[in-house]
PDB file of N, CA and C in Angstrom:
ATOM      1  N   UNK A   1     -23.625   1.462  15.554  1.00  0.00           N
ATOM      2  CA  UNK A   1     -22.823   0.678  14.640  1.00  0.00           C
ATOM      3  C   UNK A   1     -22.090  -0.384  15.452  1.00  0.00           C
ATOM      4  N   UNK A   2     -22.624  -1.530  14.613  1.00  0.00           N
ATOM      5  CA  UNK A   2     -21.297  -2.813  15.678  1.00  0.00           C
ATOM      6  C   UNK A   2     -19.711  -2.596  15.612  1.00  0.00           C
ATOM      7  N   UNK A   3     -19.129  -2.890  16.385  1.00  0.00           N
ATOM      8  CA  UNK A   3     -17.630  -3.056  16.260  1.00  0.00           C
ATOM      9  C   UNK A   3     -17.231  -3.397  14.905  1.00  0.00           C
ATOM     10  N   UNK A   4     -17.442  -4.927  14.386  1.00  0.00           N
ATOM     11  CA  UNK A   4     -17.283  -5.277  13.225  1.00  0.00           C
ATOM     12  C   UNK A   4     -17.529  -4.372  12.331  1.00  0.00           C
ATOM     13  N   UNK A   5     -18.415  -3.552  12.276  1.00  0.00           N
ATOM     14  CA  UNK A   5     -19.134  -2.563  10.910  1.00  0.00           C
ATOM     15  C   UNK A   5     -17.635  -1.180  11.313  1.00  0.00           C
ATOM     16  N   UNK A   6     -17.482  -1.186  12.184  1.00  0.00           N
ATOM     17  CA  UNK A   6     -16.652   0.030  12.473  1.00  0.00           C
ATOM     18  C   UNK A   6     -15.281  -0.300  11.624  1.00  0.00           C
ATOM     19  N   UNK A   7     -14.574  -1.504  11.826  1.00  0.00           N
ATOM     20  CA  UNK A   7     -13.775  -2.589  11.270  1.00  0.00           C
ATOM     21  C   UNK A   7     -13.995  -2.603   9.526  1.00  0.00           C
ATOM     22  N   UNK A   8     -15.197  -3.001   9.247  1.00  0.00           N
ATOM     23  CA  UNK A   8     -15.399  -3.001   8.033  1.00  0.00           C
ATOM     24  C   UNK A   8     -15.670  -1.737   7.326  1.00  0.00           C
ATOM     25  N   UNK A   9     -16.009  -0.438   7.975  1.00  0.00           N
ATOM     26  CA  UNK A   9     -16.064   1.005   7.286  1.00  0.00           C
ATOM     27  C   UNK A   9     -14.845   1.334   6.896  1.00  0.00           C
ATOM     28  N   UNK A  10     -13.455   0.894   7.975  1.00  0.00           N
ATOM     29  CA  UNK A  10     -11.941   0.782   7.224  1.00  0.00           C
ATOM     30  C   UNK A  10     -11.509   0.660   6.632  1.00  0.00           C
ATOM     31  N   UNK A  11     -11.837  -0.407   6.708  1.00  0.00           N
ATOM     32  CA  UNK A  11     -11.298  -0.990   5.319  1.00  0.00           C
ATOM     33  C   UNK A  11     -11.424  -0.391   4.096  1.00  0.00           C
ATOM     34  N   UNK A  12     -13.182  -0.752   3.633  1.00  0.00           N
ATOM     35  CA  UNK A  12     -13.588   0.468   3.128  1.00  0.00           C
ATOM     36  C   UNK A  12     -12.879   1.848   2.548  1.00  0.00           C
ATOM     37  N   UNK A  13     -12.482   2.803   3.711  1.00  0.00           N
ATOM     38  CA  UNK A  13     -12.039   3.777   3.658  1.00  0.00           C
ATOM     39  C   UNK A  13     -10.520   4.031   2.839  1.00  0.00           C
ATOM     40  N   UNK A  14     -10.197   3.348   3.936  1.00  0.00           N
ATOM     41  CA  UNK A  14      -8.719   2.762   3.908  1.00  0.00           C
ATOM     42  C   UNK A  14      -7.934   1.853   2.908  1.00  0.00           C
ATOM     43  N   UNK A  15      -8.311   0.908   2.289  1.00  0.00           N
ATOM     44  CA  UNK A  15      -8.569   0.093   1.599  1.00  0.00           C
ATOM     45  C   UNK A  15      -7.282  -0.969   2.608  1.00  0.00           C
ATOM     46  N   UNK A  16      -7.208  -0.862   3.452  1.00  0.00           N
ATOM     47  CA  UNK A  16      -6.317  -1.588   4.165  1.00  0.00           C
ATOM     48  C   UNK A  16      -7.073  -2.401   5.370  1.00  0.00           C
ATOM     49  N   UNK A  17      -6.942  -3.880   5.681  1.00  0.00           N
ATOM     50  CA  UNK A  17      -7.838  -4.411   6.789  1.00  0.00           C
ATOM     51  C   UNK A  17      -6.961  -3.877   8.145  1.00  0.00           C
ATOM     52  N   UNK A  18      -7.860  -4.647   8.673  1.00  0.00           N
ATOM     53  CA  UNK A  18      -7.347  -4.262  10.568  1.00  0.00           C
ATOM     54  C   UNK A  18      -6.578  -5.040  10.612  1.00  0.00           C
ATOM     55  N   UNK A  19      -5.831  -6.431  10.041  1.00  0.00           N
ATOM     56  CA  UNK A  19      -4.724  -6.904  10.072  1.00  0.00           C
ATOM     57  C   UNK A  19      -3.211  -6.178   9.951  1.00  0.00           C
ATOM     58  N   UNK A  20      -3.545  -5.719   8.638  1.00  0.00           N
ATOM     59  CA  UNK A  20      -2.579  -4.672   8.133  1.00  0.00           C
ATOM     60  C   UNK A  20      -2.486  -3.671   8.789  1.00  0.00           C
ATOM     61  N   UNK A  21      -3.841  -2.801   9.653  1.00  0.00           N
ATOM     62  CA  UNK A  21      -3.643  -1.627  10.613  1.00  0.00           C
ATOM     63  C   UNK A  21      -2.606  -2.423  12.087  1.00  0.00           C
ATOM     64  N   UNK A  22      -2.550  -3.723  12.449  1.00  0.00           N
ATOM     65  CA  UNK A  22      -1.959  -4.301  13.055  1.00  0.00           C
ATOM     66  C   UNK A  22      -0.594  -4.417  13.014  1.00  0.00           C
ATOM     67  N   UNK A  23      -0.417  -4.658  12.029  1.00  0.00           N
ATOM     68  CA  UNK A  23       1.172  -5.062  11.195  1.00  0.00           C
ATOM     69  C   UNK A  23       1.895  -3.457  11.378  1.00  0.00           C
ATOM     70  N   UNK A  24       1.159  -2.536  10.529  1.00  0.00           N
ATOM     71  CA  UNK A  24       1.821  -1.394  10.680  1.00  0.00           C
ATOM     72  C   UNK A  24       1.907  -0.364  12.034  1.00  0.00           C
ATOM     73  N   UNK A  25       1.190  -0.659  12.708  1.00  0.00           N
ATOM     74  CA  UNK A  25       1.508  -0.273  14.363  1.00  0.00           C
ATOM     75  C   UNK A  25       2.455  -1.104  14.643  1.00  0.00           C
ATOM     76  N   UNK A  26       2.792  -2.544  14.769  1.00  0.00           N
ATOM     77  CA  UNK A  26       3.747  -2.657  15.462  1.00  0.00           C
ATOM     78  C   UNK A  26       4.846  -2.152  14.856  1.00  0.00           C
ATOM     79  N   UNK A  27       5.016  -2.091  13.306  1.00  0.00           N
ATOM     80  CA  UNK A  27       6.515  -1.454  12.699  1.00  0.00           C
ATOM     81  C   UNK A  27       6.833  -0.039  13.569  1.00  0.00           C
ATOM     82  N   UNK A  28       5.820   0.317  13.782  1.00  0.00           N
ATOM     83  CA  UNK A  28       6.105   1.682  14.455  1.00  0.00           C
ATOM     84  C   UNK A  28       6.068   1.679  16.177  1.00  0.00           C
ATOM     85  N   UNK A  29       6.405   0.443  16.140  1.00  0.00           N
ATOM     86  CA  UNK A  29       6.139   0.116  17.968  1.00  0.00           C
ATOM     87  C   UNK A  29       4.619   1.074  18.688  1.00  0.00           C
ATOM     88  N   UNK A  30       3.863   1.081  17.804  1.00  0.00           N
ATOM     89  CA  UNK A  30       2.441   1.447  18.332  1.00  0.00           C
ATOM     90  C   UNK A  30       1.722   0.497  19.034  1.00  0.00           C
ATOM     91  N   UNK A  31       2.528  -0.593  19.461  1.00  0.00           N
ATOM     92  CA  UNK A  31       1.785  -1.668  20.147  1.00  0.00           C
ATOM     93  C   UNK A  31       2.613  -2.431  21.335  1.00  0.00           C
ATOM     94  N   UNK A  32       3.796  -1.433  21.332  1.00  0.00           N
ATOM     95  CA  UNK A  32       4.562  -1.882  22.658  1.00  0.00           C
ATOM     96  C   UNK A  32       3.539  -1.014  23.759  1.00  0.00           C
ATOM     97  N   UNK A  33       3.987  -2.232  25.312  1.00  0.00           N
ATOM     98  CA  UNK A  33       3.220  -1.841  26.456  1.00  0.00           C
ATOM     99  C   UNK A  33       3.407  -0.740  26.847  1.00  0.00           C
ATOM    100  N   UNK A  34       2.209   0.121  27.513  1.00  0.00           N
ATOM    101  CA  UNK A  34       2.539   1.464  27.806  1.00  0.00           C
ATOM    102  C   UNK A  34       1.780   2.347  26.680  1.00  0.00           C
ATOM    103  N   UNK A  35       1.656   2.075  25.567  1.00  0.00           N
ATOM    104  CA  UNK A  35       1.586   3.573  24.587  1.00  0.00           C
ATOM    105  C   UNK A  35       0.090   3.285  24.280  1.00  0.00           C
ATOM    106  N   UNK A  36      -0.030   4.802  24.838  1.00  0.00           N
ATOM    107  CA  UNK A  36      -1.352   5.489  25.181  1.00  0.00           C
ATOM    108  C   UNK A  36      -2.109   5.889  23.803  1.00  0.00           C
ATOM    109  N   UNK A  37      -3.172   5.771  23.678  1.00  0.00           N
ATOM    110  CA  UNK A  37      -4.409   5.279  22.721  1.00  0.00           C
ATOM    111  C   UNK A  37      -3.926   6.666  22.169  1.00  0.00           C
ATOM    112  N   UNK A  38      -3.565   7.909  22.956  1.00  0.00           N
ATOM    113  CA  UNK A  38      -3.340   9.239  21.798  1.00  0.00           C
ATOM    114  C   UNK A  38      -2.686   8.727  20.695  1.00  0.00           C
ATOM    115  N   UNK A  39      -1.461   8.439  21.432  1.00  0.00           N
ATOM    116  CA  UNK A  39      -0.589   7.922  20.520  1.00  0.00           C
ATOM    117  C   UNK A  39      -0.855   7.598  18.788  1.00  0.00           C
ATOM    118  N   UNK A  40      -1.865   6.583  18.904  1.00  0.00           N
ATOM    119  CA  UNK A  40      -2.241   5.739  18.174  1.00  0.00           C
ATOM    120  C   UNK A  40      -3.215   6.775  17.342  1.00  0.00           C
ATOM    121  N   UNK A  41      -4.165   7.005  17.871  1.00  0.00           N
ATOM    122  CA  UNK A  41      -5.252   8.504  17.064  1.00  0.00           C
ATOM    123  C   UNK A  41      -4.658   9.299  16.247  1.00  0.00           C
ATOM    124  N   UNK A  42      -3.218   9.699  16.909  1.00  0.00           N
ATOM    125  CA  UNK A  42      -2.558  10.819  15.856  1.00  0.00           C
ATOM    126  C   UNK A  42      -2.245  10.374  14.704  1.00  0.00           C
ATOM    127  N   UNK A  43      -1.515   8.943  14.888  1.00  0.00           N
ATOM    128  CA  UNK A  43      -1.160   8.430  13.844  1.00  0.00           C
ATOM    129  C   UNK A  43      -2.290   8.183  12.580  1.00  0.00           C
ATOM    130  N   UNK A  44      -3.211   7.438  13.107  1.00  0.00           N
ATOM    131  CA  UNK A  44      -4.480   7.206  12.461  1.00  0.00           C
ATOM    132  C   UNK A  44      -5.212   8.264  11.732  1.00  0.00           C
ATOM    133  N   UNK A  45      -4.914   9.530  12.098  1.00  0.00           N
ATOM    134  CA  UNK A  45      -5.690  10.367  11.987  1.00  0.00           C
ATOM    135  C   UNK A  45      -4.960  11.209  10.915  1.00  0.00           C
ATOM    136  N   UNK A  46      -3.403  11.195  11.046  1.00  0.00           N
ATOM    137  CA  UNK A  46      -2.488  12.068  10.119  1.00  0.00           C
ATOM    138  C   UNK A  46      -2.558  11.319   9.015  1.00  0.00           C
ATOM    139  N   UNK A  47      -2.378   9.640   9.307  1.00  0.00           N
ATOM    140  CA  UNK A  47      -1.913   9.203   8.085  1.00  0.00           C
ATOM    141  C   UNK A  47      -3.384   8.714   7.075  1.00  0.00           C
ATOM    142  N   UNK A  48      -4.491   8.174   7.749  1.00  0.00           N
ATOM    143  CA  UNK A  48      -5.492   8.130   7.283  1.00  0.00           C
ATOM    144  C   UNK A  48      -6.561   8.773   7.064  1.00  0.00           C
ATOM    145  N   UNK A  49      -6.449   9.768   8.148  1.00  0.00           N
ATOM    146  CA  UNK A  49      -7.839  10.498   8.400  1.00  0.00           C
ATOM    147  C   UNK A  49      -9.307   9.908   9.074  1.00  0.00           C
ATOM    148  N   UNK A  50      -8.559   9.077  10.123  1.00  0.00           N
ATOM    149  CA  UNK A  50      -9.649   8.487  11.036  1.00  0.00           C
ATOM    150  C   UNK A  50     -10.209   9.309  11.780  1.00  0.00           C
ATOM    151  N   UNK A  51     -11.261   9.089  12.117  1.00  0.00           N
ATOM    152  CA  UNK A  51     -11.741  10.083  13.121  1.00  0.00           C
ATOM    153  C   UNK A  51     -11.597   8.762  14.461  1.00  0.00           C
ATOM    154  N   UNK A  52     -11.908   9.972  15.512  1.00  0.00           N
ATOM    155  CA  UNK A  52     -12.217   9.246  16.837  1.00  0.00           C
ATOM    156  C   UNK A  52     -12.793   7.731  17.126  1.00  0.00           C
ATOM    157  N   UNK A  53     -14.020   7.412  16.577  1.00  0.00           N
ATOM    158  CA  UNK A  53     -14.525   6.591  16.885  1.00  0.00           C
ATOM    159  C   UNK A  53     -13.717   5.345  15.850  1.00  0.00           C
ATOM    160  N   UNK A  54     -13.591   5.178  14.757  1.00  0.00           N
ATOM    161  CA  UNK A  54     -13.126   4.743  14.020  1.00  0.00           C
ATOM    162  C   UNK A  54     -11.851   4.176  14.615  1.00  0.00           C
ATOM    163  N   UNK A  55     -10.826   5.152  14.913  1.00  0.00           N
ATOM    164  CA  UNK A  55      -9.708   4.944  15.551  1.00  0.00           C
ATOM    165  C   UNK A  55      -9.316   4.354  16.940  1.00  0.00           C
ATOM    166  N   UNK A  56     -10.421   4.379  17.581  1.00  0.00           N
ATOM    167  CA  UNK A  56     -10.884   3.357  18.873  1.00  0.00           C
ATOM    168  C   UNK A  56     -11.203   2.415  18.922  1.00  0.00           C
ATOM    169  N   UNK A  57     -11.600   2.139  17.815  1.00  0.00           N
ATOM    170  CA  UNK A  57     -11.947   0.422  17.397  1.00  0.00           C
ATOM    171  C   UNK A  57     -10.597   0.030  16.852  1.00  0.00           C
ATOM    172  N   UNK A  58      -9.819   0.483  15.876  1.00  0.00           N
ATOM    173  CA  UNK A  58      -8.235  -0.178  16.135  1.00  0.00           C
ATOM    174  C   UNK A  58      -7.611  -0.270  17.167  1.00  0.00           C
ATOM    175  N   UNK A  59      -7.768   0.788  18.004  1.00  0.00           N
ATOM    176  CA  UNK A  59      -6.698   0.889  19.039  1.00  0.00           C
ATOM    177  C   UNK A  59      -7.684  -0.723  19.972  1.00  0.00           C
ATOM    178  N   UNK A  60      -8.365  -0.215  19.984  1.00  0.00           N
ATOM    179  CA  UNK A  60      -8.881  -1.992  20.768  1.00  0.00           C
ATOM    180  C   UNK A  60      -8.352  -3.411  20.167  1.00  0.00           C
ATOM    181  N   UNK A  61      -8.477  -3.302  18.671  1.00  0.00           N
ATOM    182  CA  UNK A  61      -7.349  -4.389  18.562  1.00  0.00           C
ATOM    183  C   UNK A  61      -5.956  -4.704  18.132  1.00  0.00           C
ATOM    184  N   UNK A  62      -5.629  -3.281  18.159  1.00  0.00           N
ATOM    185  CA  UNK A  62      -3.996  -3.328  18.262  1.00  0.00           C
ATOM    186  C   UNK A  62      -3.756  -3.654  19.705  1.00  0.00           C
ATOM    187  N   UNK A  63      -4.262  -3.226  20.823  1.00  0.00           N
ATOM    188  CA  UNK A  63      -3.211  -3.054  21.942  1.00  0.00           C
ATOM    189  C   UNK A  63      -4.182  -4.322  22.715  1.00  0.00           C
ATOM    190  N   UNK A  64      -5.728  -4.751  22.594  1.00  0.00           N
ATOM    191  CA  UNK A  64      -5.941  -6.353  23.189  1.00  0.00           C
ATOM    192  C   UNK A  64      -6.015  -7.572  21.989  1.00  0.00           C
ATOM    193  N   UNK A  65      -6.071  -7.477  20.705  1.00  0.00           N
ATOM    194  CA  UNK A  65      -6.677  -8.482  20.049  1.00  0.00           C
ATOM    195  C   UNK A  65      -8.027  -8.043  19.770  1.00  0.00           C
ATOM    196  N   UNK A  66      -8.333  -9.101  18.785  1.00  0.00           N
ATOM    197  CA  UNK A  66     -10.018  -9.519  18.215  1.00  0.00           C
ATOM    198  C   UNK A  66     -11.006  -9.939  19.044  1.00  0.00           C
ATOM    199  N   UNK A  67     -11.142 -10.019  20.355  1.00  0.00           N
ATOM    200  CA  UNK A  67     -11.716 -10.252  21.430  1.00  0.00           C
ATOM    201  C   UNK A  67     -12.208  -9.064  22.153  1.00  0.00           C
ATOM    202  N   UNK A  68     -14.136  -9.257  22.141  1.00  0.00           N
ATOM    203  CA  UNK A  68     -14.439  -8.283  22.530  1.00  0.00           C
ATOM    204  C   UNK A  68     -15.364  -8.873  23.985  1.00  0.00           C
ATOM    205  N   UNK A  69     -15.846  -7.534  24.156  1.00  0.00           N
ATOM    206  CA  UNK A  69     -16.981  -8.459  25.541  1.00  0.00           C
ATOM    207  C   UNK A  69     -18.574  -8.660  24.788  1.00  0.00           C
ATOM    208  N   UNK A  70     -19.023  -9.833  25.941  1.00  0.00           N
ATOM    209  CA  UNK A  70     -20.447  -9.784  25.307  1.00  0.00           C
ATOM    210  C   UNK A  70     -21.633  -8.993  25.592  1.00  0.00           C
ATOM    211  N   UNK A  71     -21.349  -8.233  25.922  1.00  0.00           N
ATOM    212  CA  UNK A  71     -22.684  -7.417  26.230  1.00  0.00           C
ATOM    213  C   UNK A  71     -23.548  -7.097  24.883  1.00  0.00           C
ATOM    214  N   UNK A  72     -22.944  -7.010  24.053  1.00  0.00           N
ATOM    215  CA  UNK A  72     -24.026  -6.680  22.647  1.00  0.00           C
ATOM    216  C   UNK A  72     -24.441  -7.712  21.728  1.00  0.00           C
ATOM    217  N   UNK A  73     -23.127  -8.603  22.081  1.00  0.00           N
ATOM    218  CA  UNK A  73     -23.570  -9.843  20.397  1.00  0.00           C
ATOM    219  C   UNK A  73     -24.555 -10.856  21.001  1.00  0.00           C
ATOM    220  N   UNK A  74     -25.159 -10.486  19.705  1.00  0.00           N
ATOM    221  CA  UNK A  74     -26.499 -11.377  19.520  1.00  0.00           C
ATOM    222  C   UNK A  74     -27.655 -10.666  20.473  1.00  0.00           C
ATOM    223  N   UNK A  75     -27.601  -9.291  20.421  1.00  0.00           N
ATOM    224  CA  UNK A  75     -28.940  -8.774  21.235  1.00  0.00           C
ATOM    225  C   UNK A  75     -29.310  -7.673  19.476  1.00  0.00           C
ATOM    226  N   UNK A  76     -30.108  -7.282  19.977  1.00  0.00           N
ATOM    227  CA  UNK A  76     -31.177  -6.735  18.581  1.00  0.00           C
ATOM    228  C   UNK A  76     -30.464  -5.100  18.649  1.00  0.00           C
ATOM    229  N   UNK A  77     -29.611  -4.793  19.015  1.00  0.00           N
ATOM    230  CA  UNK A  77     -29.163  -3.464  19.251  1.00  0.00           C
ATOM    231  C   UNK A  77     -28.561  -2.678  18.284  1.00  0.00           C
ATOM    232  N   UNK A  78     -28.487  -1.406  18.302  1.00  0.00           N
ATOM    233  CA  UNK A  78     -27.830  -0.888  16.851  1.00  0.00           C
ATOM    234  C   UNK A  78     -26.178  -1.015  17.215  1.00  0.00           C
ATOM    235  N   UNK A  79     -26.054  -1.415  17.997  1.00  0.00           N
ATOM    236  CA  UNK A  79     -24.278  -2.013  18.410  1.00  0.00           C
ATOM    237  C   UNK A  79     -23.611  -3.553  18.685  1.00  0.00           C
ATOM    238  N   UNK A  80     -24.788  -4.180  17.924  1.00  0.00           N
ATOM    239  CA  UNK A  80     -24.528  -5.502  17.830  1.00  0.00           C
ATOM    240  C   UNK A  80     -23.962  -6.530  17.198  1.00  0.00           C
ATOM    241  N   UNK A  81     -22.638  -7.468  17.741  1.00  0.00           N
ATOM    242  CA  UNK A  81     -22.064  -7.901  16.827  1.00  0.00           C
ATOM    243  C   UNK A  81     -22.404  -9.032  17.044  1.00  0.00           C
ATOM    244  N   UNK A  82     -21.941 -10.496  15.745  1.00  0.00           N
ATOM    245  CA  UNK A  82     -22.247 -11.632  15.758  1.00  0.00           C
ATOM    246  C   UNK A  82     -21.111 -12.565  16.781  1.00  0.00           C
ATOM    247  N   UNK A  83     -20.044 -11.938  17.150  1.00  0.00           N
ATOM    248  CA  UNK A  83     -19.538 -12.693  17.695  1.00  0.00           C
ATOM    249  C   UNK A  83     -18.847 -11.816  18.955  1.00  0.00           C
ATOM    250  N   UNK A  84     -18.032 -12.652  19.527  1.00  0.00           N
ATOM    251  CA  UNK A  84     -17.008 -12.214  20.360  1.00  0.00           C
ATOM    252  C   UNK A  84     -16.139 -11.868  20.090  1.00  0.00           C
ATOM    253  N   UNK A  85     -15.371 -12.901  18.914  1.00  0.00           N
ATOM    254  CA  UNK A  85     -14.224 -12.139  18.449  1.00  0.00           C
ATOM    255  C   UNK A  85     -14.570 -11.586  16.602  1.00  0.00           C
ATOM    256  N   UNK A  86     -13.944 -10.330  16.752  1.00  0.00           N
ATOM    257  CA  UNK A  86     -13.625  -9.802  15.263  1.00  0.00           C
ATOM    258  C   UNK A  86     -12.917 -10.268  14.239  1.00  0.00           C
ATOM    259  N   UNK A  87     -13.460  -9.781  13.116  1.00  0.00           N
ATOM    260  CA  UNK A  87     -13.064 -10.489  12.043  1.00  0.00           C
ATOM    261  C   UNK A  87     -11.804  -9.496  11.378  1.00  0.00           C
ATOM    262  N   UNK A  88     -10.084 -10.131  11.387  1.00  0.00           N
ATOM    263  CA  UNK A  88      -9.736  -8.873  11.106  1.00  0.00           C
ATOM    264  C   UNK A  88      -8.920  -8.944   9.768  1.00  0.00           C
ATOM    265  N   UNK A  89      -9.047  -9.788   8.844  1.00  0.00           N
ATOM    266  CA  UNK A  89      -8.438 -10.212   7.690  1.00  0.00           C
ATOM    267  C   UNK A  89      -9.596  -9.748   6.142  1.00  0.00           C
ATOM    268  N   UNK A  90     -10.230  -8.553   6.513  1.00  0.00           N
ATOM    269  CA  UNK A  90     -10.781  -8.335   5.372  1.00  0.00           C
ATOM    270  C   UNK A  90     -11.816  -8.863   5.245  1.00  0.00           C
ATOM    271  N   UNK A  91     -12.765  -7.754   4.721  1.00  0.00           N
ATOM    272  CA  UNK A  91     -14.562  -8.395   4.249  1.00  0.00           C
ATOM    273  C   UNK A  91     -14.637  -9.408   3.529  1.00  0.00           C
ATOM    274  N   UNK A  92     -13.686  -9.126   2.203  1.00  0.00           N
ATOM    275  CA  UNK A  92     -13.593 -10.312   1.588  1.00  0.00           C
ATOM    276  C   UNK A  92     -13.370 -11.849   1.608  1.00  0.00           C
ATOM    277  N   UNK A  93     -13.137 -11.865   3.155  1.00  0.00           N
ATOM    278  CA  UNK A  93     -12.132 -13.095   3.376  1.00  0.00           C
ATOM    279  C   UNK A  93     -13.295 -13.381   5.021  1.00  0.00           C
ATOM    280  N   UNK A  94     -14.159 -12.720   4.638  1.00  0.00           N
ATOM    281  CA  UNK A  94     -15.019 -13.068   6.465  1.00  0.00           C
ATOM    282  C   UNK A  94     -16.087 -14.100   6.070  1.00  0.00           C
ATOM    283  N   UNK A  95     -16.114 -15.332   6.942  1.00  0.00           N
ATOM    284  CA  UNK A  95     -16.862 -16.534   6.559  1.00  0.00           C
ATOM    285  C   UNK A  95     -18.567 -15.871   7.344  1.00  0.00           C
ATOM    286  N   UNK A  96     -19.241 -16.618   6.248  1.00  0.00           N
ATOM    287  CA  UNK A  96     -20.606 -16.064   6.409  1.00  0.00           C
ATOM    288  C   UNK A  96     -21.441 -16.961   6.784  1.00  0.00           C
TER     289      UNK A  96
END
């Protein structure tokens, strides 16, 4: 699964984008320096019911941003995304 699809199963789930998973970590200072990805899982996990993988793809853009590396985008892989950076304002709102 690409990053993005991991992003977009959230939403999904959640009915909340990765913007909003953004917004509400920092209310909870889940995004001051220092705090360790557990941190972040428990939360994810009590309040949403994320699992692991799911919850690793936020914690990547809560604590760096929408900026990923390129090793996958644009190769034919089942982990391939279209870009570098993520889209984090909702499916609805992702230019095609």
């Amino acid at each position: 699964m690409s990053f993005q699809a991991y992003l977009d199963n959230i939403e999904a789930k959640t009915g909340l984008t990765p913007r909003q998973f953004i917004e509400l970590a920092h209310e909870r200072g889940l995004d001051a320096p220092g705090t360790k990805a557990g941190d972040i899982l428990t939360w994810l996990n009590d309040d949403y019911d994320l699992g692991r993988g799911h919850g690793m793809a936020l914690v990547h853009v809560i604590t760096k941003g929408p900026q990923i590396g390129s090793k996958h985008v644009g190769t034919d892989g089942t982990h391939s995304d279209e870009s570098e950076t993520l889209w984090l304002d909702g499916v609805a709102t992702k230019p095609s």
